[in-house]
PDB file of N, CA and C in Angstrom:
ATOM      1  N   UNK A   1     108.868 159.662 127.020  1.00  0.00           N
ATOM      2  CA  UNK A   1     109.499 160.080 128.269  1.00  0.00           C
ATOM      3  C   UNK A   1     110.993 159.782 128.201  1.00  0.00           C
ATOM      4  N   UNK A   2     111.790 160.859 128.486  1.00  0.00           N
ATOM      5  CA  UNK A   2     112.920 160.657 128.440  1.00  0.00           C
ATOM      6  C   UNK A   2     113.887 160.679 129.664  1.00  0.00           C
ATOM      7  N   UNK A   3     114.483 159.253 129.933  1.00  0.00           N
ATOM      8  CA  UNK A   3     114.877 159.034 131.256  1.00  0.00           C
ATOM      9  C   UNK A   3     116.165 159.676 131.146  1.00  0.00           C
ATOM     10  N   UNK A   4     116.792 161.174 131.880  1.00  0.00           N
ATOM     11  CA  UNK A   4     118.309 162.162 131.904  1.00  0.00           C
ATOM     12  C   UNK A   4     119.246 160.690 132.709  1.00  0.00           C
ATOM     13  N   UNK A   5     120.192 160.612 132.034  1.00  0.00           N
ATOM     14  CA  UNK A   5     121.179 159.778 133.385  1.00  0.00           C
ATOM     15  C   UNK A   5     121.687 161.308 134.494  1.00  0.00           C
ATOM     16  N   UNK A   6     121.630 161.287 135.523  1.00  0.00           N
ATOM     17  CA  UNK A   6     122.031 161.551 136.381  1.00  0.00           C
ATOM     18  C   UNK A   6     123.385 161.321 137.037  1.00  0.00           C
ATOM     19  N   UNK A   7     123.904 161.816 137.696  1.00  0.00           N
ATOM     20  CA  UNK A   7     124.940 162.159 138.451  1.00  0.00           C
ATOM     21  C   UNK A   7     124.898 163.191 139.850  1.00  0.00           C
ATOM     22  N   UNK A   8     125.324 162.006 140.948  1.00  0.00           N
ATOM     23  CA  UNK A   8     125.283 162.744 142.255  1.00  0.00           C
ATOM     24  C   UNK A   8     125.840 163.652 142.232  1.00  0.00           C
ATOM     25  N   UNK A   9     125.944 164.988 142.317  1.00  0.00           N
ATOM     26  CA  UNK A   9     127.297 165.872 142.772  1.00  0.00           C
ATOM     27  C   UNK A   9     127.436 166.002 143.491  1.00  0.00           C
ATOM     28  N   UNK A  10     129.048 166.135 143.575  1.00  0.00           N
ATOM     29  CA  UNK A  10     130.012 166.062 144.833  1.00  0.00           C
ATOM     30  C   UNK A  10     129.618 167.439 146.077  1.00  0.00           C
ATOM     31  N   UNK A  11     128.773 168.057 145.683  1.00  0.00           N
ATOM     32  CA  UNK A  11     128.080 169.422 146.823  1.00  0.00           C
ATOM     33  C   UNK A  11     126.985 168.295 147.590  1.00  0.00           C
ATOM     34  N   UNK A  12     126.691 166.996 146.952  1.00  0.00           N
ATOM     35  CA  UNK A  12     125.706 166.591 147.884  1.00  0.00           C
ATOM     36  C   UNK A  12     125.561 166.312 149.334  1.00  0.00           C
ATOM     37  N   UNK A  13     124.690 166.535 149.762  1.00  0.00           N
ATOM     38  CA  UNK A  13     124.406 166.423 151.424  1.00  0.00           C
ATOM     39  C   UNK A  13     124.054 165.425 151.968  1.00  0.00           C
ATOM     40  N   UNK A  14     125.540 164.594 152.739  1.00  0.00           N
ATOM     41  CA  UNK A  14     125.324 163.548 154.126  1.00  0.00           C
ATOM     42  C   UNK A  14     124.876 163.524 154.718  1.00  0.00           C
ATOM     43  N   UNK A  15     123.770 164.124 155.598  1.00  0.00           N
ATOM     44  CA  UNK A  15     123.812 164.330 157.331  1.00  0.00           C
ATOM     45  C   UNK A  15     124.536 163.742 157.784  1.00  0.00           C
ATOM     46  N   UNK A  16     124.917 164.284 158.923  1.00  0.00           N
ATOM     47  CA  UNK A  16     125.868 163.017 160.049  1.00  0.00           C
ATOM     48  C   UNK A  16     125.010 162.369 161.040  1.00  0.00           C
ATOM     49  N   UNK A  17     123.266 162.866 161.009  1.00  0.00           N
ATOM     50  CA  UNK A  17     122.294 161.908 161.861  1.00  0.00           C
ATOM     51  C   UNK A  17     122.310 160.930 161.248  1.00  0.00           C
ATOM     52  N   UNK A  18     122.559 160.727 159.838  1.00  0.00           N
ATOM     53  CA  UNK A  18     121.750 159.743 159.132  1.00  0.00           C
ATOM     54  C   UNK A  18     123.169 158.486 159.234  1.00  0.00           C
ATOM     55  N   UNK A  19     124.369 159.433 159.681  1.00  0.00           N
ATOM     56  CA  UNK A  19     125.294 157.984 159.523  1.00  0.00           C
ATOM     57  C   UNK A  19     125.243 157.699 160.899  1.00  0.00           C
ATOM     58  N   UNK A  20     125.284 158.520 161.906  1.00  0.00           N
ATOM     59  CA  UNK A  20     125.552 158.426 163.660  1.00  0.00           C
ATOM     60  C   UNK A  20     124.398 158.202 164.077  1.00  0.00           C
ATOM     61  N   UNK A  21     123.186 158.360 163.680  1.00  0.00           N
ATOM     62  CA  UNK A  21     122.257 158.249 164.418  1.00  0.00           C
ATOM     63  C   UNK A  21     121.147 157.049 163.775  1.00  0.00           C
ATOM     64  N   UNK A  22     121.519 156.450 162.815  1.00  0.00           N
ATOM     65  CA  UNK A  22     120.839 155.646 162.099  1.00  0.00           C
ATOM     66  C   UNK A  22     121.432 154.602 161.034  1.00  0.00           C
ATOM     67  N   UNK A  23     122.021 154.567 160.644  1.00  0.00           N
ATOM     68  CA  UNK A  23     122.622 153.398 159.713  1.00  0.00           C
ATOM     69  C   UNK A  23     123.634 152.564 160.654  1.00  0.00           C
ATOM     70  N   UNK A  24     124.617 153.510 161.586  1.00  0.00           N
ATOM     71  CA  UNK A  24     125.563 153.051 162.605  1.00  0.00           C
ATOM     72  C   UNK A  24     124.854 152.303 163.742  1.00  0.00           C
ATOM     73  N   UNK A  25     123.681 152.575 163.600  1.00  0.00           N
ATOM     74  CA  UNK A  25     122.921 152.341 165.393  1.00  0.00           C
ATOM     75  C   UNK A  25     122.629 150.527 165.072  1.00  0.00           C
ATOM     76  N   UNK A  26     122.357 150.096 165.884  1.00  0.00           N
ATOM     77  CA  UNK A  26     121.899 148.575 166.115  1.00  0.00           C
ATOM     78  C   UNK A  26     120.107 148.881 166.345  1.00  0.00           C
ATOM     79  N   UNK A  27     119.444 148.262 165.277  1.00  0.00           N
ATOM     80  CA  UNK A  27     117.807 148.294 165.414  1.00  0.00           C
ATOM     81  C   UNK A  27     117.506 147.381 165.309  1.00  0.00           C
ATOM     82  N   UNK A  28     116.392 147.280 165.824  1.00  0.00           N
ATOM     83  CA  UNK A  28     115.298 145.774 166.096  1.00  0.00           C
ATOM     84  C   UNK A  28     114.799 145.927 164.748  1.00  0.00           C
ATOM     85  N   UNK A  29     114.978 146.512 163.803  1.00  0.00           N
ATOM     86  CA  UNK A  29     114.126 146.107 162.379  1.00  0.00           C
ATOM     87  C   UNK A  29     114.895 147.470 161.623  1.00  0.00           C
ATOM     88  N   UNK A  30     114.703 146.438 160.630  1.00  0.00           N
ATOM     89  CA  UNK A  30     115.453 147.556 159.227  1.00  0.00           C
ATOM     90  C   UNK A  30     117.021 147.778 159.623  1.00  0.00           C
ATOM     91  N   UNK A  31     117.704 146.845 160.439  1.00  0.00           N
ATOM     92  CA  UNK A  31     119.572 147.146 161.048  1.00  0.00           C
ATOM     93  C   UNK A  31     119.963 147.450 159.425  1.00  0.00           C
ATOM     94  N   UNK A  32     121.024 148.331 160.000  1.00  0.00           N
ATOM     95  CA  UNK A  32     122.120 148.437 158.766  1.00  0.00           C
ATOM     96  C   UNK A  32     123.450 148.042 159.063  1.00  0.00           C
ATOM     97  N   UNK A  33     123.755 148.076 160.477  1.00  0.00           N
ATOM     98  CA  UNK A  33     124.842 148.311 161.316  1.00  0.00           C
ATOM     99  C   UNK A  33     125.619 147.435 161.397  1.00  0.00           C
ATOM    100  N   UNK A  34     124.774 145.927 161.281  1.00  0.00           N
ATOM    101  CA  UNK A  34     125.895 144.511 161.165  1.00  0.00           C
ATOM    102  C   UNK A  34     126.412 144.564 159.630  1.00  0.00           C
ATOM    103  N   UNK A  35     125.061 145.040 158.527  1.00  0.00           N
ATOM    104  CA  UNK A  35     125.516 144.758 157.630  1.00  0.00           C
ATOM    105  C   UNK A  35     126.575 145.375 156.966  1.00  0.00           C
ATOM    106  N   UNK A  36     126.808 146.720 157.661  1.00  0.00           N
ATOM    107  CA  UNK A  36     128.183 148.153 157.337  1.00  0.00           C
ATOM    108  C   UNK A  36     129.309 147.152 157.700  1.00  0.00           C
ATOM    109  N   UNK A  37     129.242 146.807 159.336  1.00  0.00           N
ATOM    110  CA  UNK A  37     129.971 146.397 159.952  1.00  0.00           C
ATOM    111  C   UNK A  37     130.871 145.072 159.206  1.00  0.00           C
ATOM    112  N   UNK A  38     130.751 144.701 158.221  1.00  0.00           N
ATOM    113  CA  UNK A  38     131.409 143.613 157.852  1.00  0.00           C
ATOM    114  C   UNK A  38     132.238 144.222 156.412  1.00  0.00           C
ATOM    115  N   UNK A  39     132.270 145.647 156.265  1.00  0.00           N
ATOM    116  CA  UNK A  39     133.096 146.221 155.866  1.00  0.00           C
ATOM    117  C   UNK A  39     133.623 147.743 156.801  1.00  0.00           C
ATOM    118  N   UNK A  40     133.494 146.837 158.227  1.00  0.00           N
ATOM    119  CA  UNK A  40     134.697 147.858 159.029  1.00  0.00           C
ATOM    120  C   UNK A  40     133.844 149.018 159.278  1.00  0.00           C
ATOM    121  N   UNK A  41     132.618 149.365 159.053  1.00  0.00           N
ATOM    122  CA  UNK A  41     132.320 150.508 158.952  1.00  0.00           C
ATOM    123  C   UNK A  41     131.191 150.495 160.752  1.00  0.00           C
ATOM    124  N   UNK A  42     131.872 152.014 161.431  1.00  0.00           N
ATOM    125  CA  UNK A  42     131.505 151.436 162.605  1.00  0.00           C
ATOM    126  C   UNK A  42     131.070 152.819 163.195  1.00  0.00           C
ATOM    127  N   UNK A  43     130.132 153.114 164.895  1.00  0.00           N
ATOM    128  CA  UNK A  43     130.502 154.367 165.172  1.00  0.00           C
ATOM    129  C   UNK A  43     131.944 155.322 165.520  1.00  0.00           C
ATOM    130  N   UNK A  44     133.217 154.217 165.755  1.00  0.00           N
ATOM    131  CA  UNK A  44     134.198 154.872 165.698  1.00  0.00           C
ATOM    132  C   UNK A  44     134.476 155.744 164.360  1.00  0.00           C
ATOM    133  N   UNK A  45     134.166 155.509 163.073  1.00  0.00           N
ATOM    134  CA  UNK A  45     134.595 155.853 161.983  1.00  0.00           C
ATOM    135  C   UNK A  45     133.228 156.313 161.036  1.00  0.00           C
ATOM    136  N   UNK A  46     132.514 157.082 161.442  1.00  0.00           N
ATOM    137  CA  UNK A  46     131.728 157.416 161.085  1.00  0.00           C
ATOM    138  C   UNK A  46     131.832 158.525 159.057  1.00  0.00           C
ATOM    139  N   UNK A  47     132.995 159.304 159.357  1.00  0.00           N
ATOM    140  CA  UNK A  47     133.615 159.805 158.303  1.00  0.00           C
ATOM    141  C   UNK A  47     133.996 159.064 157.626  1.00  0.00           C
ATOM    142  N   UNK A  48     134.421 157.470 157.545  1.00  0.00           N
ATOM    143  CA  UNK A  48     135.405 156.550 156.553  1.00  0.00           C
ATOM    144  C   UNK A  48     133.499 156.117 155.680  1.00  0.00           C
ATOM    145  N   UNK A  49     131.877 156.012 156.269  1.00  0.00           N
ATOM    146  CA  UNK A  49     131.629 155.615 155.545  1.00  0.00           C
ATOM    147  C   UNK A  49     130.481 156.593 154.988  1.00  0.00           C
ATOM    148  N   UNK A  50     130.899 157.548 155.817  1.00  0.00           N
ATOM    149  CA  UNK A  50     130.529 159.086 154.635  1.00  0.00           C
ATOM    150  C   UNK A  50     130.886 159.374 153.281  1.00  0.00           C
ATOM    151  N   UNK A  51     132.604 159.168 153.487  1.00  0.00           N
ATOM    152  CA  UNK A  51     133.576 159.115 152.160  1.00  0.00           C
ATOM    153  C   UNK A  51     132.783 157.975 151.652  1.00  0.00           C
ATOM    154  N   UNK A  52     132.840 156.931 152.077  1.00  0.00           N
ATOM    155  CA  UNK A  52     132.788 155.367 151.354  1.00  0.00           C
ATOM    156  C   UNK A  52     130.947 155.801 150.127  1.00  0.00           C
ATOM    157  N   UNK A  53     130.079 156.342 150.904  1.00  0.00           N
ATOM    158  CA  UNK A  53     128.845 156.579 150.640  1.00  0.00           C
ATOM    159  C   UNK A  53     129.353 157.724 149.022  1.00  0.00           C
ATOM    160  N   UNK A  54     129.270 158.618 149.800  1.00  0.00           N
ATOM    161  CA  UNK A  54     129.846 159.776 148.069  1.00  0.00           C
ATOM    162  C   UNK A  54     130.512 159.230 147.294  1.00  0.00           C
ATOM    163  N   UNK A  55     131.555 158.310 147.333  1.00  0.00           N
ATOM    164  CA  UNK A  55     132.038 157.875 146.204  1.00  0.00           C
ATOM    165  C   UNK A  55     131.350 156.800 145.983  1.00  0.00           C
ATOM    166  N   UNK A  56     130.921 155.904 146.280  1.00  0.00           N
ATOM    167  CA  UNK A  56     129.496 155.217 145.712  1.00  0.00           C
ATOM    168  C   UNK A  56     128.813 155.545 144.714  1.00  0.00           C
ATOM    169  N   UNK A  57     128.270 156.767 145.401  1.00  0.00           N
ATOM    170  CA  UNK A  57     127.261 157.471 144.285  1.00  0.00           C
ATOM    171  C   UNK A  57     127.785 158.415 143.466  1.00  0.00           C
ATOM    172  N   UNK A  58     128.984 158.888 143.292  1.00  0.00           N
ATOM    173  CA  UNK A  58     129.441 159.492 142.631  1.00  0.00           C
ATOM    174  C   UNK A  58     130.263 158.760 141.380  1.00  0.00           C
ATOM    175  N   UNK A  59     130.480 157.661 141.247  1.00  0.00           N
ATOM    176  CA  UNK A  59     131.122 156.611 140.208  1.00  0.00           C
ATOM    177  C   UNK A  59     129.743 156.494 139.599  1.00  0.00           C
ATOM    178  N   UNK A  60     128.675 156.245 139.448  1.00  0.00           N
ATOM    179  CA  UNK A  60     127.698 155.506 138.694  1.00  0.00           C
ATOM    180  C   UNK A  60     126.842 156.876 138.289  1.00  0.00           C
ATOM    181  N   UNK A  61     126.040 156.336 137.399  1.00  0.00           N
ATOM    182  CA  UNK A  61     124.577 157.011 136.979  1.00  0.00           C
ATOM    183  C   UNK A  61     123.252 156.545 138.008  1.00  0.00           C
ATOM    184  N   UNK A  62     123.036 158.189 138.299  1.00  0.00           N
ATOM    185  CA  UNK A  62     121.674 157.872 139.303  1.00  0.00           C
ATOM    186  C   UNK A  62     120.228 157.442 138.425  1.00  0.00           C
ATOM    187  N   UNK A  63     119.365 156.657 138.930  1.00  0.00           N
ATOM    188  CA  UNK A  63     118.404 156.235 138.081  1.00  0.00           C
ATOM    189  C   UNK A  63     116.951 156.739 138.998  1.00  0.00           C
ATOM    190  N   UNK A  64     116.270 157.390 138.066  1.00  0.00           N
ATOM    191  CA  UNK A  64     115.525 158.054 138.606  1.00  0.00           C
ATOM    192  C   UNK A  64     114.290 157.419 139.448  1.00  0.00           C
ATOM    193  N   UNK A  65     113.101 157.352 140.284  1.00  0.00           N
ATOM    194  CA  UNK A  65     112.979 156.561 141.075  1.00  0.00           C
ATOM    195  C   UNK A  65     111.426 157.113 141.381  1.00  0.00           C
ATOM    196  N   UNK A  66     111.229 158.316 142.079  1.00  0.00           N
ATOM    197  CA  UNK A  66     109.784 158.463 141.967  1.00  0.00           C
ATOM    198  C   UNK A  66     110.041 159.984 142.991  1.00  0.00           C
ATOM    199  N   UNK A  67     108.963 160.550 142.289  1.00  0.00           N
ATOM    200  CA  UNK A  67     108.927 162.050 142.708  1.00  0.00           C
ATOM    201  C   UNK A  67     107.977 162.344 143.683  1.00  0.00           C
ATOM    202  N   UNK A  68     108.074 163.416 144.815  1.00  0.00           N
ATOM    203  CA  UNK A  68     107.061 163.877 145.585  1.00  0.00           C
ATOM    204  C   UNK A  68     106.927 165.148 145.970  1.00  0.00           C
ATOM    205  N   UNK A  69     106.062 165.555 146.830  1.00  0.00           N
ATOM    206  CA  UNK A  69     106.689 166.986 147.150  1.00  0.00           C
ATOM    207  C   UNK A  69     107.414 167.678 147.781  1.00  0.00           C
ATOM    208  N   UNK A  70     108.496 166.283 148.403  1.00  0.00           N
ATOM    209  CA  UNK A  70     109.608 167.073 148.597  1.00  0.00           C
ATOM    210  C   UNK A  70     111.029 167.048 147.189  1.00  0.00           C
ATOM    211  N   UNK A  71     110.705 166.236 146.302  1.00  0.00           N
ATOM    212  CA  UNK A  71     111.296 166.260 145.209  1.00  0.00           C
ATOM    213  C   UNK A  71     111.956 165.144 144.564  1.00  0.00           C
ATOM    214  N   UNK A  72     112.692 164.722 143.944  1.00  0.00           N
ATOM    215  CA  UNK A  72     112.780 163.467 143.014  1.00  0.00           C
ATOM    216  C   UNK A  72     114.021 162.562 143.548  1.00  0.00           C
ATOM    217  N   UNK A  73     113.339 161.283 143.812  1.00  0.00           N
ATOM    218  CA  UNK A  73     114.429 160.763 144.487  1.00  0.00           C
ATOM    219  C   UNK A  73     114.962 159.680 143.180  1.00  0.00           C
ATOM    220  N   UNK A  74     116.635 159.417 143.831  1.00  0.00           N
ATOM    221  CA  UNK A  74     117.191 158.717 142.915  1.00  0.00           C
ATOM    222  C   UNK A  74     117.792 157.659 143.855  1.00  0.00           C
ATOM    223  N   UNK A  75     118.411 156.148 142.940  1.00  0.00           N
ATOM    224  CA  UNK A  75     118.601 155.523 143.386  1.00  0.00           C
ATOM    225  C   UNK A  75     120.256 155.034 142.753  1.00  0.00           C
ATOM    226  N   UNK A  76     121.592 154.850 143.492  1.00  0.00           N
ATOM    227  CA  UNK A  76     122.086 154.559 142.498  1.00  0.00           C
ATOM    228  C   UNK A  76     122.752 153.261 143.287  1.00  0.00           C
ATOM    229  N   UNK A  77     123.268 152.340 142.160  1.00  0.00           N
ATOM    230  CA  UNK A  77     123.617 150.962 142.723  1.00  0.00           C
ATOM    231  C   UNK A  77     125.329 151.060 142.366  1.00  0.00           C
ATOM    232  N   UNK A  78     125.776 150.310 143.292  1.00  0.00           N
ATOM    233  CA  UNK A  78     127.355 150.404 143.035  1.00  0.00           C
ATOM    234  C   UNK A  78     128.099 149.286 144.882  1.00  0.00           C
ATOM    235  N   UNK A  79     129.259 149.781 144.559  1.00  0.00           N
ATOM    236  CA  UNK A  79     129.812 148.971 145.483  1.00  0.00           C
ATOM    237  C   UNK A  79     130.213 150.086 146.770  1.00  0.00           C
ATOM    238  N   UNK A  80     130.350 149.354 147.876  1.00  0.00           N
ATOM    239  CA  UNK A  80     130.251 150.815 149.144  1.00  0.00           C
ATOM    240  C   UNK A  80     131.730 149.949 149.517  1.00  0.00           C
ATOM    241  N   UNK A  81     133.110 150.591 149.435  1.00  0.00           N
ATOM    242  CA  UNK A  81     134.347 149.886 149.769  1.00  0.00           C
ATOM    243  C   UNK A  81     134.608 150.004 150.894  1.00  0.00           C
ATOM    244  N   UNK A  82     135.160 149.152 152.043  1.00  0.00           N
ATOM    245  CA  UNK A  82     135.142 149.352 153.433  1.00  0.00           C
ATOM    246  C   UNK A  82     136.296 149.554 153.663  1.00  0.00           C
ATOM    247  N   UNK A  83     136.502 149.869 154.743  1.00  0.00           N
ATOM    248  CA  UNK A  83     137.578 150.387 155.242  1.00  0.00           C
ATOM    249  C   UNK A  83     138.829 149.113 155.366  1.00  0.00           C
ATOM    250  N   UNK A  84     137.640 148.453 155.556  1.00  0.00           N
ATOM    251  CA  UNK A  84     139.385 146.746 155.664  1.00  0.00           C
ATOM    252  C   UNK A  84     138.720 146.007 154.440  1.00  0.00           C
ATOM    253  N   UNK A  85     139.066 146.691 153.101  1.00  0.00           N
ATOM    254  CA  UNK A  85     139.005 146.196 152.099  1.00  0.00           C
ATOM    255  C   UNK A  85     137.909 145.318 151.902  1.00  0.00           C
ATOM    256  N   UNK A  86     136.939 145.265 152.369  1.00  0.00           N
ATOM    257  CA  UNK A  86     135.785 144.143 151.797  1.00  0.00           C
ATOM    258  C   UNK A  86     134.121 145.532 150.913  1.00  0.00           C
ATOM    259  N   UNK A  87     133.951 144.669 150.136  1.00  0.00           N
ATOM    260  CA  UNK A  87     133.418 146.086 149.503  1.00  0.00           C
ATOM    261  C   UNK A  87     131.851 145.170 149.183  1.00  0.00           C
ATOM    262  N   UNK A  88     130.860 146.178 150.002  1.00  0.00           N
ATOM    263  CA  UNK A  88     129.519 145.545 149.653  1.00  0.00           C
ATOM    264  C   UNK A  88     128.537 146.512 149.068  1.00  0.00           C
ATOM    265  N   UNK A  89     127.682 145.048 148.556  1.00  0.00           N
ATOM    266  CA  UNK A  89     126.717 146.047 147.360  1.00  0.00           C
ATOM    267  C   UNK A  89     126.325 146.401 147.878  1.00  0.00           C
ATOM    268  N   UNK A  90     125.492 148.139 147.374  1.00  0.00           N
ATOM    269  CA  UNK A  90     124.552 148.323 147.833  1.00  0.00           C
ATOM    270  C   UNK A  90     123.645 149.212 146.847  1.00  0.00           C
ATOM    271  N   UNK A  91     122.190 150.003 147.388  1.00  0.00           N
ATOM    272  CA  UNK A  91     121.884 150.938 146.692  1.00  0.00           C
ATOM    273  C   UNK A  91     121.873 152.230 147.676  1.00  0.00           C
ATOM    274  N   UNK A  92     122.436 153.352 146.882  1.00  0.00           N
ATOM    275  CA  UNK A  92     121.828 154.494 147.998  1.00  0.00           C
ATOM    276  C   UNK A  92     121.021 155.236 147.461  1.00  0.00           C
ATOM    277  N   UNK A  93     119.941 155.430 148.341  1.00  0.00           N
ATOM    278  CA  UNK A  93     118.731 156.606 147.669  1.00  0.00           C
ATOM    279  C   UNK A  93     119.511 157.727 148.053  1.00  0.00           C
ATOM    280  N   UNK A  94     119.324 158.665 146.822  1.00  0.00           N
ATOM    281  CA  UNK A  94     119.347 160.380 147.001  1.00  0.00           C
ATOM    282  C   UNK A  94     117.475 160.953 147.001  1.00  0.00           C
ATOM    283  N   UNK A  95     117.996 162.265 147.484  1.00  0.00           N
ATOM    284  CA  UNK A  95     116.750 163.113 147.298  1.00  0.00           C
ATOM    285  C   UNK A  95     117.140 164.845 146.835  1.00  0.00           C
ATOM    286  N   UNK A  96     116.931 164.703 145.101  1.00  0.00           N
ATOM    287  CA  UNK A  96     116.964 166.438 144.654  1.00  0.00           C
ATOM    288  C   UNK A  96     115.782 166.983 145.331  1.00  0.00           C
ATOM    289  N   UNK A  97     116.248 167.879 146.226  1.00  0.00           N
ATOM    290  CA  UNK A  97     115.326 168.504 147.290  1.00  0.00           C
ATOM    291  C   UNK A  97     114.653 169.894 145.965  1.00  0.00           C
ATOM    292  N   UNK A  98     113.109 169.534 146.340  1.00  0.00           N
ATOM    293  CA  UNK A  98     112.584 170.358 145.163  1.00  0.00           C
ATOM    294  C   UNK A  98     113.013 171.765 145.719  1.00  0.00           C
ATOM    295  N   UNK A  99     113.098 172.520 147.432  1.00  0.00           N
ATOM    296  CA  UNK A  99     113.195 173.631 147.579  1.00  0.00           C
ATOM    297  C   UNK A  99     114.459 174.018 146.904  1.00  0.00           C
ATOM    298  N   UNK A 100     115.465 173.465 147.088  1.00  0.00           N
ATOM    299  CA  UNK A 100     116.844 174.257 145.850  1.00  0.00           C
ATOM    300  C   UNK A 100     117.498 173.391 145.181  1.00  0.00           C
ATOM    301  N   UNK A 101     116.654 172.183 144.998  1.00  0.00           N
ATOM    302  CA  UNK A 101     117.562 171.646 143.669  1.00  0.00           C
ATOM    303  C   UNK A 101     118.578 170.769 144.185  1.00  0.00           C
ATOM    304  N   UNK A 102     119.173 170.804 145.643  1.00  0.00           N
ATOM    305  CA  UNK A 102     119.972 170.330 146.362  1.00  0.00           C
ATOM    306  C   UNK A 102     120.148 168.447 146.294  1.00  0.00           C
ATOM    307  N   UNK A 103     120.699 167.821 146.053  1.00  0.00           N
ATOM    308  CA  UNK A 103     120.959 166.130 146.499  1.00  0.00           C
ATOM    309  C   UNK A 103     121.313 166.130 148.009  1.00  0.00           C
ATOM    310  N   UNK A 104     120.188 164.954 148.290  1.00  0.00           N
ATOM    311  CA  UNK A 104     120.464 164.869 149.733  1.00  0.00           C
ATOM    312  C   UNK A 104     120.364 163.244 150.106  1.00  0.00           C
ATOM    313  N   UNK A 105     121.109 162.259 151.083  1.00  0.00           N
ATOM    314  CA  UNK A 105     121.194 161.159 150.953  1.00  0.00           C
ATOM    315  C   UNK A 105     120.399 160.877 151.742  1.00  0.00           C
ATOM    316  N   UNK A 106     119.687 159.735 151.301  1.00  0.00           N
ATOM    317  CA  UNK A 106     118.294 159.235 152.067  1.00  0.00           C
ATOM    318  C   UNK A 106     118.545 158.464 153.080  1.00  0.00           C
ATOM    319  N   UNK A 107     119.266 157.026 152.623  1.00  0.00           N
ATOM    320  CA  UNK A 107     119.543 155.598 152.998  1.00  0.00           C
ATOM    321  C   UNK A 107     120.054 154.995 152.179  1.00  0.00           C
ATOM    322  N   UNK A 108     120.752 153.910 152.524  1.00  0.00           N
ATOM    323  CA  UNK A 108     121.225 152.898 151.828  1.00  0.00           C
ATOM    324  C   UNK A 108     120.773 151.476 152.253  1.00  0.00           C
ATOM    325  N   UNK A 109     120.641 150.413 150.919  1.00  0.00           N
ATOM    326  CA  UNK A 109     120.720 149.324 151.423  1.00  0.00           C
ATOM    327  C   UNK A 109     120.886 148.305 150.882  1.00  0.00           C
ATOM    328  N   UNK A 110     121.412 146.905 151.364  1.00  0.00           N
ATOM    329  CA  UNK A 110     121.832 145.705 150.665  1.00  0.00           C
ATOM    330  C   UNK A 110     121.346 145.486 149.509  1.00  0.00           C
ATOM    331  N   UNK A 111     121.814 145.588 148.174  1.00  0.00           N
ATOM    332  CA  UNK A 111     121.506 145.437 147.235  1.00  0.00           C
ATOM    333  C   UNK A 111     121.404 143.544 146.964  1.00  0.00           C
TER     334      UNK A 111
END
């Protein structure tokens, strides 16, 4: 079996639910929001950790992770740089969407 290194491309797909409506939000389980938040990353600035997210995954090799039928997700590890300079690990899952082949960002989290 031969593991391809991967690479996010830069056509890949953010949602903006997934930053405004879920990583930004404050939850009783699974928060992401304090942990963004200590690199500045907030609902005012929702675009600074869109950027911050793509170039994440776009510096490293994606490592492949486990397939389904909606299609093969990847995981890549790297640093997410904040907006007031403090830069935390993390991993972000992608998903090559089997209907077109498309990268689409899952979640991220404290590595």
């Amino acid at each position: 079996m031969s593991n391809l290194n991967v690479k996010i491309p830069e056509d890949s797909v953010i949602p903006d639910a997934k930053i405004t409506q879920y990583l930004l939000v404050l939850k009783a389980r699974n928060d992401k929001s304090r942990f963004l938040a200590q690199a500045g990353f907030t609902q005012e600035n929702p675009e600074a950790l869109k950027l911050a997210i793509q170039s994440q995954a776009m510096d490293k090799e994606a490592i492949e992770e486990k397939s389904n039928e909606y299609g093969t997700f990847y995981q890549v590890e790297g640093e997410l740089i904040g907006v007031n300079g403090v830069s935390l690990s993390v991993i972000t899952v992608w998903l090559q969407r089997q209907i077109d082949d498309k990268f689409q960002f899952v979640t991220l989290k404290p590595n």
